[in-house]
PDB file of N, CA and C in Angstrom:
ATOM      1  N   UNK A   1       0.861  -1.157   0.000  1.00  0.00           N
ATOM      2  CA  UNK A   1       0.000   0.000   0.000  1.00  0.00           C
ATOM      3  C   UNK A   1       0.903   1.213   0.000  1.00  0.00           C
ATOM      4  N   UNK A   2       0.789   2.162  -0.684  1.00  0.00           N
ATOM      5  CA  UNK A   2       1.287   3.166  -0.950  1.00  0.00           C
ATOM      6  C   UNK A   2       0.614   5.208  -1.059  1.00  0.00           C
ATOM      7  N   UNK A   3       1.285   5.335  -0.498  1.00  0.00           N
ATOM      8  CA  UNK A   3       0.562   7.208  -0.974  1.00  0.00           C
ATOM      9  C   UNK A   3       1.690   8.086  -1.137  1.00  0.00           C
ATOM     10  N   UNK A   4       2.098   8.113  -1.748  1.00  0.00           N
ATOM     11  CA  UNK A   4       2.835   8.957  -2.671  1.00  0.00           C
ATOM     12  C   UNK A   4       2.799  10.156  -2.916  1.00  0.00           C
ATOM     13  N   UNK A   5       3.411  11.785  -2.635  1.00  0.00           N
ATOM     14  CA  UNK A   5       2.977  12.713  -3.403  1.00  0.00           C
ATOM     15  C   UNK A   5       3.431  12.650  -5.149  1.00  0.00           C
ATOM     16  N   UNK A   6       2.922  13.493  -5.728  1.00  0.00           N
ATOM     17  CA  UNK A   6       2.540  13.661  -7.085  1.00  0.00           C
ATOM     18  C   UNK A   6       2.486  15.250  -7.457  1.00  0.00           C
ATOM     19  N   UNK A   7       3.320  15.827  -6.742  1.00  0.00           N
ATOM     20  CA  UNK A   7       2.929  17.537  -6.622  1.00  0.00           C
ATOM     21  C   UNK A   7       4.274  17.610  -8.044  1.00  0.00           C
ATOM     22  N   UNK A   8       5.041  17.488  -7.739  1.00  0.00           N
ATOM     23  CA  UNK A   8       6.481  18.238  -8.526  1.00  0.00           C
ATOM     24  C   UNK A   8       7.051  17.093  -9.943  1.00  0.00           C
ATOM     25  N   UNK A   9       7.448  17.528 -10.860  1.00  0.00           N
ATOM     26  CA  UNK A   9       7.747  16.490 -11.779  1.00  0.00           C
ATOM     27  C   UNK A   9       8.775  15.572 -11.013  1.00  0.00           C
ATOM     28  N   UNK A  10       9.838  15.646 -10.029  1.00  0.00           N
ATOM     29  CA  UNK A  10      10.702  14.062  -9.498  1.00  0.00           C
ATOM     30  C   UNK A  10       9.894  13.774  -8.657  1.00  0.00           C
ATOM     31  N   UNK A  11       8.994  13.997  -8.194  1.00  0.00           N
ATOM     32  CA  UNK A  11       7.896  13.142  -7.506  1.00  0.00           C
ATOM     33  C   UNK A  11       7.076  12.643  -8.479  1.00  0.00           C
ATOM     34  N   UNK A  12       6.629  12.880  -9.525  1.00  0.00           N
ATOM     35  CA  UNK A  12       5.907  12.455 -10.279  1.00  0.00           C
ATOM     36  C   UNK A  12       6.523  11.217 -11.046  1.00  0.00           C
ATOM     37  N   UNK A  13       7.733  11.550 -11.356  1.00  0.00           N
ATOM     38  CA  UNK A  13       8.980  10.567 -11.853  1.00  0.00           C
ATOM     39  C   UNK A  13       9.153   9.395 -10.789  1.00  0.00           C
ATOM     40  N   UNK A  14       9.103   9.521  -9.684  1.00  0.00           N
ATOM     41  CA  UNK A  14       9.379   8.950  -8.535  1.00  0.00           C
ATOM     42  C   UNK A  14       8.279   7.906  -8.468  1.00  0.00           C
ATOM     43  N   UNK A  15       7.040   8.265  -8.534  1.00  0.00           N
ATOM     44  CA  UNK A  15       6.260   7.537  -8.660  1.00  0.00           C
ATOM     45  C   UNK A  15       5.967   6.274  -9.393  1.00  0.00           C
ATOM     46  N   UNK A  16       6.000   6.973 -11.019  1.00  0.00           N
ATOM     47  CA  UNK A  16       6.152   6.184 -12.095  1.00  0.00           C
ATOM     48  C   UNK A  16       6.990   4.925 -11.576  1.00  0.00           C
ATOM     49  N   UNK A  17       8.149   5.862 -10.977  1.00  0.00           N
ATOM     50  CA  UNK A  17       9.460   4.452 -11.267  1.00  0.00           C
ATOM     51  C   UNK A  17       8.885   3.059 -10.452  1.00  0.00           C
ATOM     52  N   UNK A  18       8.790   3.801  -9.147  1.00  0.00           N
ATOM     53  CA  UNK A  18       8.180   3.154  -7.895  1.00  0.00           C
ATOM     54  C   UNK A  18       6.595   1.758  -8.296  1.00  0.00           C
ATOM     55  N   UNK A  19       5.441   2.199  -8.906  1.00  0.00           N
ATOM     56  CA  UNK A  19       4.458   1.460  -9.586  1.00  0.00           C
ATOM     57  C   UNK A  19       5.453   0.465 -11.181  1.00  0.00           C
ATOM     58  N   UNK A  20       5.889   1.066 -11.413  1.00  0.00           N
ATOM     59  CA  UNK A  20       6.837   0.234 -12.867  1.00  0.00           C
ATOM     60  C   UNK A  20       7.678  -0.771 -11.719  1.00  0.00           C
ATOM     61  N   UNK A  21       8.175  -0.530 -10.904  1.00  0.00           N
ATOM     62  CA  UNK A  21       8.669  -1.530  -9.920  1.00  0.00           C
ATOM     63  C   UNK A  21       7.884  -2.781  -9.769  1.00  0.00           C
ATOM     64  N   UNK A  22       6.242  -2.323  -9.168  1.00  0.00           N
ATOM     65  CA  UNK A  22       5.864  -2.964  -8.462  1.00  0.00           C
ATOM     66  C   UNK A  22       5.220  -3.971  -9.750  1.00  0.00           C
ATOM     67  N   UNK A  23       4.860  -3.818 -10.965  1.00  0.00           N
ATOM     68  CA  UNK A  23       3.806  -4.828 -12.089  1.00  0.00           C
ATOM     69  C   UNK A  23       5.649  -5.190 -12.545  1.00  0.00           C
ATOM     70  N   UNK A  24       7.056  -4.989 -12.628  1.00  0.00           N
ATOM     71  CA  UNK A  24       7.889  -5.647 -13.055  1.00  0.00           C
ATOM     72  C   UNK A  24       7.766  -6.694 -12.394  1.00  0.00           C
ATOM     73  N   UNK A  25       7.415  -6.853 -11.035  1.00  0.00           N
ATOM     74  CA  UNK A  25       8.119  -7.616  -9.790  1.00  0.00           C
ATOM     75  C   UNK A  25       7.092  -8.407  -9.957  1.00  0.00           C
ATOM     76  N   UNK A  26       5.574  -8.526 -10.748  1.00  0.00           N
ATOM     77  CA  UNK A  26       4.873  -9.614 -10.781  1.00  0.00           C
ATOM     78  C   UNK A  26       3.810  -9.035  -9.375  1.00  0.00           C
ATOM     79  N   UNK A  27       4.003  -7.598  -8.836  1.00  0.00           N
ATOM     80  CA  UNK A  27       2.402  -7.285  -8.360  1.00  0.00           C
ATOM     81  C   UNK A  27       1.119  -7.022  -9.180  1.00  0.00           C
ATOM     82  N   UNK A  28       0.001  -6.970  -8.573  1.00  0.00           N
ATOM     83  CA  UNK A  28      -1.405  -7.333  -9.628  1.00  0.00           C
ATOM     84  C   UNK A  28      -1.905  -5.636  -8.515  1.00  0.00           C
ATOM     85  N   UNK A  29      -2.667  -4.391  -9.144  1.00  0.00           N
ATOM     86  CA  UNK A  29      -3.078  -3.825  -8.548  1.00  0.00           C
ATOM     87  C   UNK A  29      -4.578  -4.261  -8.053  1.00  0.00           C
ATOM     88  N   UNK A  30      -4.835  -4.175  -6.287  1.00  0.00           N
ATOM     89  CA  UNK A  30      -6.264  -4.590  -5.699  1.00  0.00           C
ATOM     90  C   UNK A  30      -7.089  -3.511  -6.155  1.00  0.00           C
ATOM     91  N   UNK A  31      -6.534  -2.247  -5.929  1.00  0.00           N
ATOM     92  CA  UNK A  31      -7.386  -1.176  -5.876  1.00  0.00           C
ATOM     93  C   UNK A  31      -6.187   0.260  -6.047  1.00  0.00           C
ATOM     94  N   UNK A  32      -6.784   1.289  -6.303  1.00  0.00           N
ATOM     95  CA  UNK A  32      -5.615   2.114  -6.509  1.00  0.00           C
ATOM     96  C   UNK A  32      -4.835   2.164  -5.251  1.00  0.00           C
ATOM     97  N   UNK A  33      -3.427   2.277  -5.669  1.00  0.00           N
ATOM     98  CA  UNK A  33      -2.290   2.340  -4.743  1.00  0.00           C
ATOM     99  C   UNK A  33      -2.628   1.414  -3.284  1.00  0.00           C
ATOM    100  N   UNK A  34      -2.831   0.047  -3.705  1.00  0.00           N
ATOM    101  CA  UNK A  34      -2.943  -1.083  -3.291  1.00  0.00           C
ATOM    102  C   UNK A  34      -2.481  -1.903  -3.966  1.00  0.00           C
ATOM    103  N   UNK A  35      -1.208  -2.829  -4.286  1.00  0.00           N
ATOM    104  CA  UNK A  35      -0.484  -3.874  -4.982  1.00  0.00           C
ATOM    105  C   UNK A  35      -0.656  -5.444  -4.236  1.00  0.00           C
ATOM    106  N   UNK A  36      -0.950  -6.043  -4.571  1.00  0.00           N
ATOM    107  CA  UNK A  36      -0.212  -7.288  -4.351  1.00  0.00           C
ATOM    108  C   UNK A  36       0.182  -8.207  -4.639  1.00  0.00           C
ATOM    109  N   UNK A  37       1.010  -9.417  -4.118  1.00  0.00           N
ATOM    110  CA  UNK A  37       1.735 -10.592  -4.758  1.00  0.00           C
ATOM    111  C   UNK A  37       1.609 -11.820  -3.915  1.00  0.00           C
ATOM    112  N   UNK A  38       1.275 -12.849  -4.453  1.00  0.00           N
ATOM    113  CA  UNK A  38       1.076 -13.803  -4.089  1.00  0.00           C
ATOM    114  C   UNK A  38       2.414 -14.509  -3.754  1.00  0.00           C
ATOM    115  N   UNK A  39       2.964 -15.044  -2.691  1.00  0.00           N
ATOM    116  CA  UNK A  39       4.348 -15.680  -2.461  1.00  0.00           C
ATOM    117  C   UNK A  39       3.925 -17.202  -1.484  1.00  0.00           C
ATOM    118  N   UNK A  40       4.756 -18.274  -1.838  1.00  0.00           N
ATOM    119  CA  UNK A  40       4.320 -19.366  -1.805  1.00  0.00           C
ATOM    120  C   UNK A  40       5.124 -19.229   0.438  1.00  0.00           C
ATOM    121  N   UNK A  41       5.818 -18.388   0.473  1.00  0.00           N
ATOM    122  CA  UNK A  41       5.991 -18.254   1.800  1.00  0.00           C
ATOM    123  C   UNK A  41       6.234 -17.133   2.196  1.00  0.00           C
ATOM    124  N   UNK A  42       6.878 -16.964   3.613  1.00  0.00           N
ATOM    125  CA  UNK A  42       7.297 -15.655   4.312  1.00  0.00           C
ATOM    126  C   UNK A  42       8.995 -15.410   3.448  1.00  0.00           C
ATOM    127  N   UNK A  43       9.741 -16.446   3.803  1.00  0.00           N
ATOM    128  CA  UNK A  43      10.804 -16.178   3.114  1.00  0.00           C
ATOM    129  C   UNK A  43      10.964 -15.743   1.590  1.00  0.00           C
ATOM    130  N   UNK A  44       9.846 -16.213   0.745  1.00  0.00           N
ATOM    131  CA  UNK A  44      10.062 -15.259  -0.714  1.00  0.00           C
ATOM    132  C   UNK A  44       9.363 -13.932  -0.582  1.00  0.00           C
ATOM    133  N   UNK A  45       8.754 -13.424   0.693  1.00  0.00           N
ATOM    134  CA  UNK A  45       7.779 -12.385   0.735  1.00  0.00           C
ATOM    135  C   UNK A  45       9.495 -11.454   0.831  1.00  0.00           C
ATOM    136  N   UNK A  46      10.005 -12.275   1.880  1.00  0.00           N
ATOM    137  CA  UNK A  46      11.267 -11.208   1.899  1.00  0.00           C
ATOM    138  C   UNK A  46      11.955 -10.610   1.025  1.00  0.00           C
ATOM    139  N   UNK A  47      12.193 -11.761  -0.712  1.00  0.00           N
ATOM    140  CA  UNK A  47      12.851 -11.636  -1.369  1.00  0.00           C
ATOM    141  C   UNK A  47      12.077 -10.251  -1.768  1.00  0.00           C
ATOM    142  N   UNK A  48      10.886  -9.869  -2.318  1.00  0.00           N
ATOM    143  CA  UNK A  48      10.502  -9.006  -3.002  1.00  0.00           C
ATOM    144  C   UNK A  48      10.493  -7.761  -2.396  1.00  0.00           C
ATOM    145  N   UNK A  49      10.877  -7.788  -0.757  1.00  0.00           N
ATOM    146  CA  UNK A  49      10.365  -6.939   0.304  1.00  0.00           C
ATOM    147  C   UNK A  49      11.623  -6.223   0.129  1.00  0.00           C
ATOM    148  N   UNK A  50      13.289  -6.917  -0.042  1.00  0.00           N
ATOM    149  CA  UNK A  50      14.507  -6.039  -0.517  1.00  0.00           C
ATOM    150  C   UNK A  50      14.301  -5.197  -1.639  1.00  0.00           C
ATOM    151  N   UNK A  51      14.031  -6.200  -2.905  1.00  0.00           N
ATOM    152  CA  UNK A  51      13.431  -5.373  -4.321  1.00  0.00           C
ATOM    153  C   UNK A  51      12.753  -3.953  -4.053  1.00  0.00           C
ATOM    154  N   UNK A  52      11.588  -3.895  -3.625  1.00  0.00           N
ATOM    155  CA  UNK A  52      11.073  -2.901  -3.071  1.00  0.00           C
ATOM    156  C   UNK A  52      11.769  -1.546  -2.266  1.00  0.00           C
ATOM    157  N   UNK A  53      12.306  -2.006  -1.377  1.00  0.00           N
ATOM    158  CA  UNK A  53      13.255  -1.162  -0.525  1.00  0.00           C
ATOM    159  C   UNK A  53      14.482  -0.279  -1.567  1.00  0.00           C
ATOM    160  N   UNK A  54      14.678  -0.988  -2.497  1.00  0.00           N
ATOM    161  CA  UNK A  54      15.959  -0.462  -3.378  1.00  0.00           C
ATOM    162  C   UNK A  54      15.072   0.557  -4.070  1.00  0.00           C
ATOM    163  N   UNK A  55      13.764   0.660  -4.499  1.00  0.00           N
ATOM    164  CA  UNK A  55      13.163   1.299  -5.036  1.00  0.00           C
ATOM    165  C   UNK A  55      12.270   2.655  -4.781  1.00  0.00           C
ATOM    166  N   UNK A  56      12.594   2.819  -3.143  1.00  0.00           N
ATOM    167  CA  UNK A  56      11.690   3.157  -2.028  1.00  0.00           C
ATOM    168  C   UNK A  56      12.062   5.160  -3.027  1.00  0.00           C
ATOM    169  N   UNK A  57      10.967   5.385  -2.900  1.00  0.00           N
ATOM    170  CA  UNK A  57      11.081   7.036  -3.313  1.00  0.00           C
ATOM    171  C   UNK A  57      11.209   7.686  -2.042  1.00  0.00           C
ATOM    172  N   UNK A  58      12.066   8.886  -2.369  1.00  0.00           N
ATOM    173  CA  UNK A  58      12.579   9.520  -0.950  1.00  0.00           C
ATOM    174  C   UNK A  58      11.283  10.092   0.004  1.00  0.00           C
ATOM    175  N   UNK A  59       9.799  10.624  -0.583  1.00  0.00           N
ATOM    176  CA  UNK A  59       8.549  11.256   0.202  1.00  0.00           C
ATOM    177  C   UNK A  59       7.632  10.169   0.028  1.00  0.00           C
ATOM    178  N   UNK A  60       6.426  10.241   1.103  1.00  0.00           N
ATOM    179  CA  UNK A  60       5.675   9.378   0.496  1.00  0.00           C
ATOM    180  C   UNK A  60       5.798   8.440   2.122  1.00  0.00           C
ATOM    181  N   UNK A  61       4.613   7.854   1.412  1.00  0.00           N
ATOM    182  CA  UNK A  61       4.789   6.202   2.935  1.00  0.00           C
ATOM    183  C   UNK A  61       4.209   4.968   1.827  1.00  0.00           C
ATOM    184  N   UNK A  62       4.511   3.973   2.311  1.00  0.00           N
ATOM    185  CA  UNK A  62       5.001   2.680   1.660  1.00  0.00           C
ATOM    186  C   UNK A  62       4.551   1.859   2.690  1.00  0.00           C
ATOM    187  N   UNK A  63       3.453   1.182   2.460  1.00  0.00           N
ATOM    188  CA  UNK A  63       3.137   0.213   3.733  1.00  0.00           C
ATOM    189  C   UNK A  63       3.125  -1.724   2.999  1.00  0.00           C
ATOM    190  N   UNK A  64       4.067  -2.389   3.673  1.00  0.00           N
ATOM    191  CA  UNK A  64       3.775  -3.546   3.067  1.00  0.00           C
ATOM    192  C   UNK A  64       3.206  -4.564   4.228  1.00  0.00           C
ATOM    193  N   UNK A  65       2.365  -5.486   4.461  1.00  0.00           N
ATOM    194  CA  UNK A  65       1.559  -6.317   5.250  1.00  0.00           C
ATOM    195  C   UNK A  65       1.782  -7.675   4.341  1.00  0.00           C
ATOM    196  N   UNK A  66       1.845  -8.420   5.099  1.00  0.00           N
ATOM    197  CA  UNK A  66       2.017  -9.701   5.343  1.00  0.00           C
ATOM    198  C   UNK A  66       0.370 -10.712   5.662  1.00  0.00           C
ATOM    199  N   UNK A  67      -0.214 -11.557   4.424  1.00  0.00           N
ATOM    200  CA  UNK A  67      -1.399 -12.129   5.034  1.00  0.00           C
ATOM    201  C   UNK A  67      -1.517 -13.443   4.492  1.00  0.00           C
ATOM    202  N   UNK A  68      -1.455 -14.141   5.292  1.00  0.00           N
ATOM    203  CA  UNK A  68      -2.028 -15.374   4.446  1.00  0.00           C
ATOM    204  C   UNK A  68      -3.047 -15.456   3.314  1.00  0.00           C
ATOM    205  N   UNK A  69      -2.939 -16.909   2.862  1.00  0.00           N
ATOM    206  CA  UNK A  69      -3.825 -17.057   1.410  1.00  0.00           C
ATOM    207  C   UNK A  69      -4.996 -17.076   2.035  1.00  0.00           C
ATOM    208  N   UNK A  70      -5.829 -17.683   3.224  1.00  0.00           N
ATOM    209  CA  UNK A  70      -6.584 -17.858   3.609  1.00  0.00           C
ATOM    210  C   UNK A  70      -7.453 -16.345   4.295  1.00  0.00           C
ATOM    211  N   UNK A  71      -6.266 -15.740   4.702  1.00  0.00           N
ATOM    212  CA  UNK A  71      -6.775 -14.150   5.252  1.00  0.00           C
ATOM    213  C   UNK A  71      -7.146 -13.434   4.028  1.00  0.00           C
ATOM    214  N   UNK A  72      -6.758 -13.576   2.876  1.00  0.00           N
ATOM    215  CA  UNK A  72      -6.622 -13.068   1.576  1.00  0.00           C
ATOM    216  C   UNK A  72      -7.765 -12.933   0.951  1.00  0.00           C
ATOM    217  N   UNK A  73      -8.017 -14.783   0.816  1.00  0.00           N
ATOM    218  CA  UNK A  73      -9.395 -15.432   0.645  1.00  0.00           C
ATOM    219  C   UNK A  73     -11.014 -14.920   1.101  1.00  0.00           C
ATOM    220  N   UNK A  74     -10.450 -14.648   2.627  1.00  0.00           N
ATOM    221  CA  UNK A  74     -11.935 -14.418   3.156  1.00  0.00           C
ATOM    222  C   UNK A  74     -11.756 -12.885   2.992  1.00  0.00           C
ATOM    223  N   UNK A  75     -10.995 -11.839   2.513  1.00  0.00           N
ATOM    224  CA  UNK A  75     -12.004 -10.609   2.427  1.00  0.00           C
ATOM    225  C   UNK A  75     -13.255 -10.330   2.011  1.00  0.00           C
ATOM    226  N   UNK A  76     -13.912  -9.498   2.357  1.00  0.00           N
ATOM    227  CA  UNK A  76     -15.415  -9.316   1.717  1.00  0.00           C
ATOM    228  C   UNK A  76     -14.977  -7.234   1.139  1.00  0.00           C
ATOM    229  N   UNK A  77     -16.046  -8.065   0.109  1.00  0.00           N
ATOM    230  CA  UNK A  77     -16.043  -6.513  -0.506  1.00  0.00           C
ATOM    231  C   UNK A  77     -16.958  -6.604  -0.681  1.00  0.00           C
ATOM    232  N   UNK A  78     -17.146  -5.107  -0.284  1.00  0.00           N
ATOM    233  CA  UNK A  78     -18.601  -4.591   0.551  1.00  0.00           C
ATOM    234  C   UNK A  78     -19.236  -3.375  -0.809  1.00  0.00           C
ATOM    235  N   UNK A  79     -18.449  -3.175  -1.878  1.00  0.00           N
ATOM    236  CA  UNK A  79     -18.768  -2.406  -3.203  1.00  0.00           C
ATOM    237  C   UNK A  79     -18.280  -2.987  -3.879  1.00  0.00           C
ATOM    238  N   UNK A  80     -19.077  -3.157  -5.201  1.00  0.00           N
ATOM    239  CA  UNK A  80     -18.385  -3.079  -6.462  1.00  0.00           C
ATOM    240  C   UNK A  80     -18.057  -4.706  -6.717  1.00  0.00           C
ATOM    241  N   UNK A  81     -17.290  -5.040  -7.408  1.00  0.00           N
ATOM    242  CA  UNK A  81     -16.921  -6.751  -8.024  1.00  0.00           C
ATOM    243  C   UNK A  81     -15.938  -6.952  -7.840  1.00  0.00           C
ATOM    244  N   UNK A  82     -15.057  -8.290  -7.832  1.00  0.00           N
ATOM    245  CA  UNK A  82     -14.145  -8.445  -7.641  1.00  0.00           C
ATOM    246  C   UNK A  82     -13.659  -8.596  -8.757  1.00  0.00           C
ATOM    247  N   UNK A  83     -12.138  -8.319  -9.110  1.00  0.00           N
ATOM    248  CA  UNK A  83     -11.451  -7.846 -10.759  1.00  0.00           C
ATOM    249  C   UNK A  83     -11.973  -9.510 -11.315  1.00  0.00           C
ATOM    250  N   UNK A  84     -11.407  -9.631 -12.558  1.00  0.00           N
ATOM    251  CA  UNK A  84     -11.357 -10.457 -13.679  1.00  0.00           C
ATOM    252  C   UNK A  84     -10.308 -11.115 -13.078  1.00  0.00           C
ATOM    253  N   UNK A  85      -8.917 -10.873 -12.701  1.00  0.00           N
ATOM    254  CA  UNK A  85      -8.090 -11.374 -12.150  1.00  0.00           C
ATOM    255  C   UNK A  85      -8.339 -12.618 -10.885  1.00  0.00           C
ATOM    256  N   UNK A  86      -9.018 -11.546  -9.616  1.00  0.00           N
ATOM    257  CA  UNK A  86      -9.305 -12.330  -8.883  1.00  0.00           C
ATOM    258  C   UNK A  86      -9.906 -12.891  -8.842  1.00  0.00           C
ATOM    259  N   UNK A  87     -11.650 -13.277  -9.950  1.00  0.00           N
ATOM    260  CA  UNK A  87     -11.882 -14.621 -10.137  1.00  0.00           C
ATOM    261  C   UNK A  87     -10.982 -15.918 -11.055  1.00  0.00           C
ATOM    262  N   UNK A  88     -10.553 -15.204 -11.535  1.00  0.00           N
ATOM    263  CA  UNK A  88      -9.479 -16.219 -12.167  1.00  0.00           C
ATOM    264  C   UNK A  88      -8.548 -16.925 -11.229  1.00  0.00           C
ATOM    265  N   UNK A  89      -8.000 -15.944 -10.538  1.00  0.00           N
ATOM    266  CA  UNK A  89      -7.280 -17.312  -9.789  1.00  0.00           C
ATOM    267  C   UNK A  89      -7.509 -17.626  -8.618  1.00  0.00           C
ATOM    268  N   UNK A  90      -8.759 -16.638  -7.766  1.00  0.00           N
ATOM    269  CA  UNK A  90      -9.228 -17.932  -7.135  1.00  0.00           C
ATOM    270  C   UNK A  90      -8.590 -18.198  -5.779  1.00  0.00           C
ATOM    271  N   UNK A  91      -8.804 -19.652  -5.096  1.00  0.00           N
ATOM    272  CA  UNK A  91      -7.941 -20.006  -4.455  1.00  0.00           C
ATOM    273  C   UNK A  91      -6.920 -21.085  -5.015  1.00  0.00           C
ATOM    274  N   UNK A  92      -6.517 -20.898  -6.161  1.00  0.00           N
ATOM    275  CA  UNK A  92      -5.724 -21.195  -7.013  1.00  0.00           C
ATOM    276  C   UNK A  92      -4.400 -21.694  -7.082  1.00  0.00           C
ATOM    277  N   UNK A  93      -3.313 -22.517  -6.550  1.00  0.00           N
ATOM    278  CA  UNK A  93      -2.052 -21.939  -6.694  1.00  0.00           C
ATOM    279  C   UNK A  93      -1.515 -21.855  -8.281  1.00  0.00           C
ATOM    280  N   UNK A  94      -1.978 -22.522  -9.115  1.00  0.00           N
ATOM    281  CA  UNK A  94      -1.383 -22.300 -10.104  1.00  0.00           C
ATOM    282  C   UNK A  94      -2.425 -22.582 -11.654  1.00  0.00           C
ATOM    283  N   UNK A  95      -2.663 -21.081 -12.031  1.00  0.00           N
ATOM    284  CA  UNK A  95      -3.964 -21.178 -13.417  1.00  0.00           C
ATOM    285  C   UNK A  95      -2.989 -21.045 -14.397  1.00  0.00           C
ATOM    286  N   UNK A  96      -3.656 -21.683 -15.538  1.00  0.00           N
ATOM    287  CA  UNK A  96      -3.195 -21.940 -17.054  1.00  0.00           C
ATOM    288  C   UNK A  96      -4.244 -20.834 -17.417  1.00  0.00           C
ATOM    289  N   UNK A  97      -3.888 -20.385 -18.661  1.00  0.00           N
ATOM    290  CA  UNK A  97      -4.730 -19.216 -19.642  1.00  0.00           C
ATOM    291  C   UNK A  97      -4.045 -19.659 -21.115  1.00  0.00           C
TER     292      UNK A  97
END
């Protein structure tokens, strides 16, 4: 989760770089400036959690949380549909397309 300013063009740059980070690294956006990635444990959560850090823009806050597939699973959304994405995969570990 992220909030970012967007006032000055290297913040604006900053940004860009920062979101181009996060869909390189194989995040799926939930909702605006909400990312996430599915990791088969805590220890690959770490791997992506350095990635991230190298990328960190100097203003701004950057929140990353940690949830199981199952905590994941049971959100309810209380507006609107859930993406195309997330019926696709589901409780899924691994979809073909």
């Amino acid at each position: 989760m992220f909030d970012l300013p967007v006032e000055t063009s290297k913040q604006k740059r900053d940004y860009r770089i920062f979101r181009k980070s996060l869909i390189e690294n194989g995040f799926s956006m939930l909702q605006y400036s909400v990312y996430y990635r599915i990791v088969p444990n805590r220890s690959a959560g770490k791997k992506f959690e350095s990635i991230l850090e190298r990328r960190l823009p100097a203003a701004g806050e950057v929140r990353l949380l940690y949830i199981s597939e199952k905590q994941f699973e049971d959100m309810k959304l209380l507006v609107g549909q859930r993406s195309k994405q997330e019926k696709v995969v589901g409780i899924q570990k691994l979809v073909v397309i």
